[in-house]
Protein backbone atom coordinates (compact mmCIF):
# COMPACT_ATOMS: atom_id res chain seq x y z
CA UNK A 1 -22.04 -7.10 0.52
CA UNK A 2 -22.00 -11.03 -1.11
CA UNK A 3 -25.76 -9.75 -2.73
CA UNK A 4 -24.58 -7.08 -4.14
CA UNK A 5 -21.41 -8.10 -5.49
CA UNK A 6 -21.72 -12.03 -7.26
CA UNK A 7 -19.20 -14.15 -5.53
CA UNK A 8 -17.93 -15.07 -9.03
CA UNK A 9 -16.37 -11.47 -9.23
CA UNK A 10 -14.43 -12.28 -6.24
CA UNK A 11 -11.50 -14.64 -5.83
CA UNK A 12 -11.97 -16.91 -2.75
CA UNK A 13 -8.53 -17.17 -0.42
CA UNK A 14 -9.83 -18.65 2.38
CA UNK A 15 -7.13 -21.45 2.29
CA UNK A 16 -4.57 -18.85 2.46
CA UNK A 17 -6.30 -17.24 5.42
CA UNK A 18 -6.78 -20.28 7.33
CA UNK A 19 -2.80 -20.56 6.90
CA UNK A 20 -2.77 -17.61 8.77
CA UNK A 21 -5.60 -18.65 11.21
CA UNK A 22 -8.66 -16.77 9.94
CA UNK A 23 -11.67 -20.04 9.52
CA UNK A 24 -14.58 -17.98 8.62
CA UNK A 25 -14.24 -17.65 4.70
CA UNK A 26 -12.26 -14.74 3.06
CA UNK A 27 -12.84 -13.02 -0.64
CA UNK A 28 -11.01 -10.32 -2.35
CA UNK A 29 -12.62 -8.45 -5.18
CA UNK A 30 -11.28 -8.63 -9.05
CA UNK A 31 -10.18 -5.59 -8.48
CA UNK A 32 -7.37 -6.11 -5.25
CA UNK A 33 -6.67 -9.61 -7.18
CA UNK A 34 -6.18 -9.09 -11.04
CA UNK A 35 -4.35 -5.23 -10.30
CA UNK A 36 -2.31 -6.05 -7.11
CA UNK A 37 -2.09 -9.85 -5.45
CA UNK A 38 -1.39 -11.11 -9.30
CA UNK A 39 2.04 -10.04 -9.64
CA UNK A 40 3.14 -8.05 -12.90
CA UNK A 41 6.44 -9.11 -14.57
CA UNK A 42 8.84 -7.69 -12.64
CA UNK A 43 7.37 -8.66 -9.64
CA UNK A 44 7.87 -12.41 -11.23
CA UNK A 45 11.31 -11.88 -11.67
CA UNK A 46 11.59 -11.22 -8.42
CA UNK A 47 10.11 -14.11 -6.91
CA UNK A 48 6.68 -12.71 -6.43
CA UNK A 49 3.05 -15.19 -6.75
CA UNK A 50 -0.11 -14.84 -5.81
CA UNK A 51 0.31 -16.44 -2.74
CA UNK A 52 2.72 -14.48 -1.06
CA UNK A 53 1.18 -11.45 -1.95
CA UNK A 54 -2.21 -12.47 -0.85
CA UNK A 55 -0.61 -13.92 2.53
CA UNK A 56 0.81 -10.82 2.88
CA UNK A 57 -2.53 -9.00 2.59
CA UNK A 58 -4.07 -11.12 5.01
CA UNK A 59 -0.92 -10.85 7.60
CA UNK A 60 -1.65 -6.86 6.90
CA UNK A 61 -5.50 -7.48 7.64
CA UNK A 62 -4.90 -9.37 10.65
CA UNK A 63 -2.65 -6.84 12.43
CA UNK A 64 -5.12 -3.84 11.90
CA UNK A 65 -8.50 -6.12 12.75
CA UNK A 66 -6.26 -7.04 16.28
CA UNK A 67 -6.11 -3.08 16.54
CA UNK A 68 -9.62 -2.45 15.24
CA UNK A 69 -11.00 -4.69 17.54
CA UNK A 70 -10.13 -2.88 20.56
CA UNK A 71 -11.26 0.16 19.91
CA UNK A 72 -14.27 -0.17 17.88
CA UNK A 73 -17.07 -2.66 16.89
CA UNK A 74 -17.39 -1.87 13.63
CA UNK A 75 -17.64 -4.31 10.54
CA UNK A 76 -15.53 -2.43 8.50
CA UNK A 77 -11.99 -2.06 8.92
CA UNK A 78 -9.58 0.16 6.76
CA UNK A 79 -5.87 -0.62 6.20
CA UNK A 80 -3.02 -0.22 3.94
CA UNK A 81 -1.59 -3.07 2.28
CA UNK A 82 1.93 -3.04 0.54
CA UNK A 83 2.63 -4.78 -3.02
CA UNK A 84 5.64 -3.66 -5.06
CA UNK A 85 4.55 -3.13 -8.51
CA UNK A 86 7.00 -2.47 -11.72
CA UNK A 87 9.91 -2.83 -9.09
CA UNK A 88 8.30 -0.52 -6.42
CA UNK A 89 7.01 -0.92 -3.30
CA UNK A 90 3.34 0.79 -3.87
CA UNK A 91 0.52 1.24 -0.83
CA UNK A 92 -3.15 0.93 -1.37
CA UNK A 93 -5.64 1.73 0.84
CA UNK A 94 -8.04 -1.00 1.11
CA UNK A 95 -10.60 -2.13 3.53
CA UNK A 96 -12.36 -5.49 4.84
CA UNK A 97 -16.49 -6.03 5.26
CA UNK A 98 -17.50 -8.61 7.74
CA UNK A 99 -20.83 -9.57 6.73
CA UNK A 100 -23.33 -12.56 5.47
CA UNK A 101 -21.75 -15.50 2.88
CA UNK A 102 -24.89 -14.51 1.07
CA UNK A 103 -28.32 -13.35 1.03
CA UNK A 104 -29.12 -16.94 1.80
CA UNK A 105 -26.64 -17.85 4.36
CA UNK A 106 -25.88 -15.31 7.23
CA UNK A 107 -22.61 -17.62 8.23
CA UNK A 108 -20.10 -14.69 8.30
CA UNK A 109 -17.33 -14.05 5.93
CA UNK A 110 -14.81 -11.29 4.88
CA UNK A 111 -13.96 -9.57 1.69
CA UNK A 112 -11.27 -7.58 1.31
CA UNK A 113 -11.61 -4.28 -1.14
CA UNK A 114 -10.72 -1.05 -2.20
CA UNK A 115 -13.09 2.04 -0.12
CA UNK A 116 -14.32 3.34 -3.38
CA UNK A 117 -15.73 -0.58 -4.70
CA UNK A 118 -17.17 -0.44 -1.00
CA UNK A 119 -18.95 3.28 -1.70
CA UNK A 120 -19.59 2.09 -5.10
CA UNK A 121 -21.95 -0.85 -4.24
CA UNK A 122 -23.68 1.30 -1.01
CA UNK A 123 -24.62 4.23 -3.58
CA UNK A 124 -26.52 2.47 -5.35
């Protein structure tokens, strides 16, 4: 996924997901970032940041790859994550790749994005 998608269109969080105990690196696409971890106004108001909302995505991805992982062996794991936008409480599906850090370096690392970026960059 890293070679077909630049890592520069992808926000790194693996700090937040080492909080959480994840220490292979973790990316999110523009997309889950800019249009649901960075909170809009009245998400500000109510205490909402970018952290919390990206720690909750990762809390959200952990549960379902504990599920995932006994039951299947796939690398791709589909969940729904919860972010309240203009006051409500809003679910998106999204979904996580595990896969190579790059084209040059097969150490493993997860990005988190929505299943129609994922069908998006395998279409082509």
């Amino acid at each position: 996924m890293s070679k077909d998608k630049p890592r520069n269109k992808q926000k790194d969080i693996s700090e937040i997901a080492k909080e959480a105990g994840l220490l292979i690196p973790v990316f999110v696409t523009s997309e889950i970032w800019d249009n649901w971890i960075t909170p809009d106004q009245k998400s500000k108001e109510e205490g909402g940041n970018e952290k919390s909302r990206a720690t909750d995505l990762i809390n959200g991805f952990l549960y379902y790859m504990r599920v995932h992982r006994q039951t299947s062996k796939s690398n791709l794991i589909y969940f729904p994550a919860k972010f309240k936008k203009n006051g409500e409480e809003q679910t998106l599906q999204v979904m996580s790749y595990l896969g190579p850090l790059d084209e040059n370096d097969n150490r493993p690392c997860i990005t988190i994005m929505t299943p129609e970026e994922y069908e998006a960059e395998t279409v082509q």
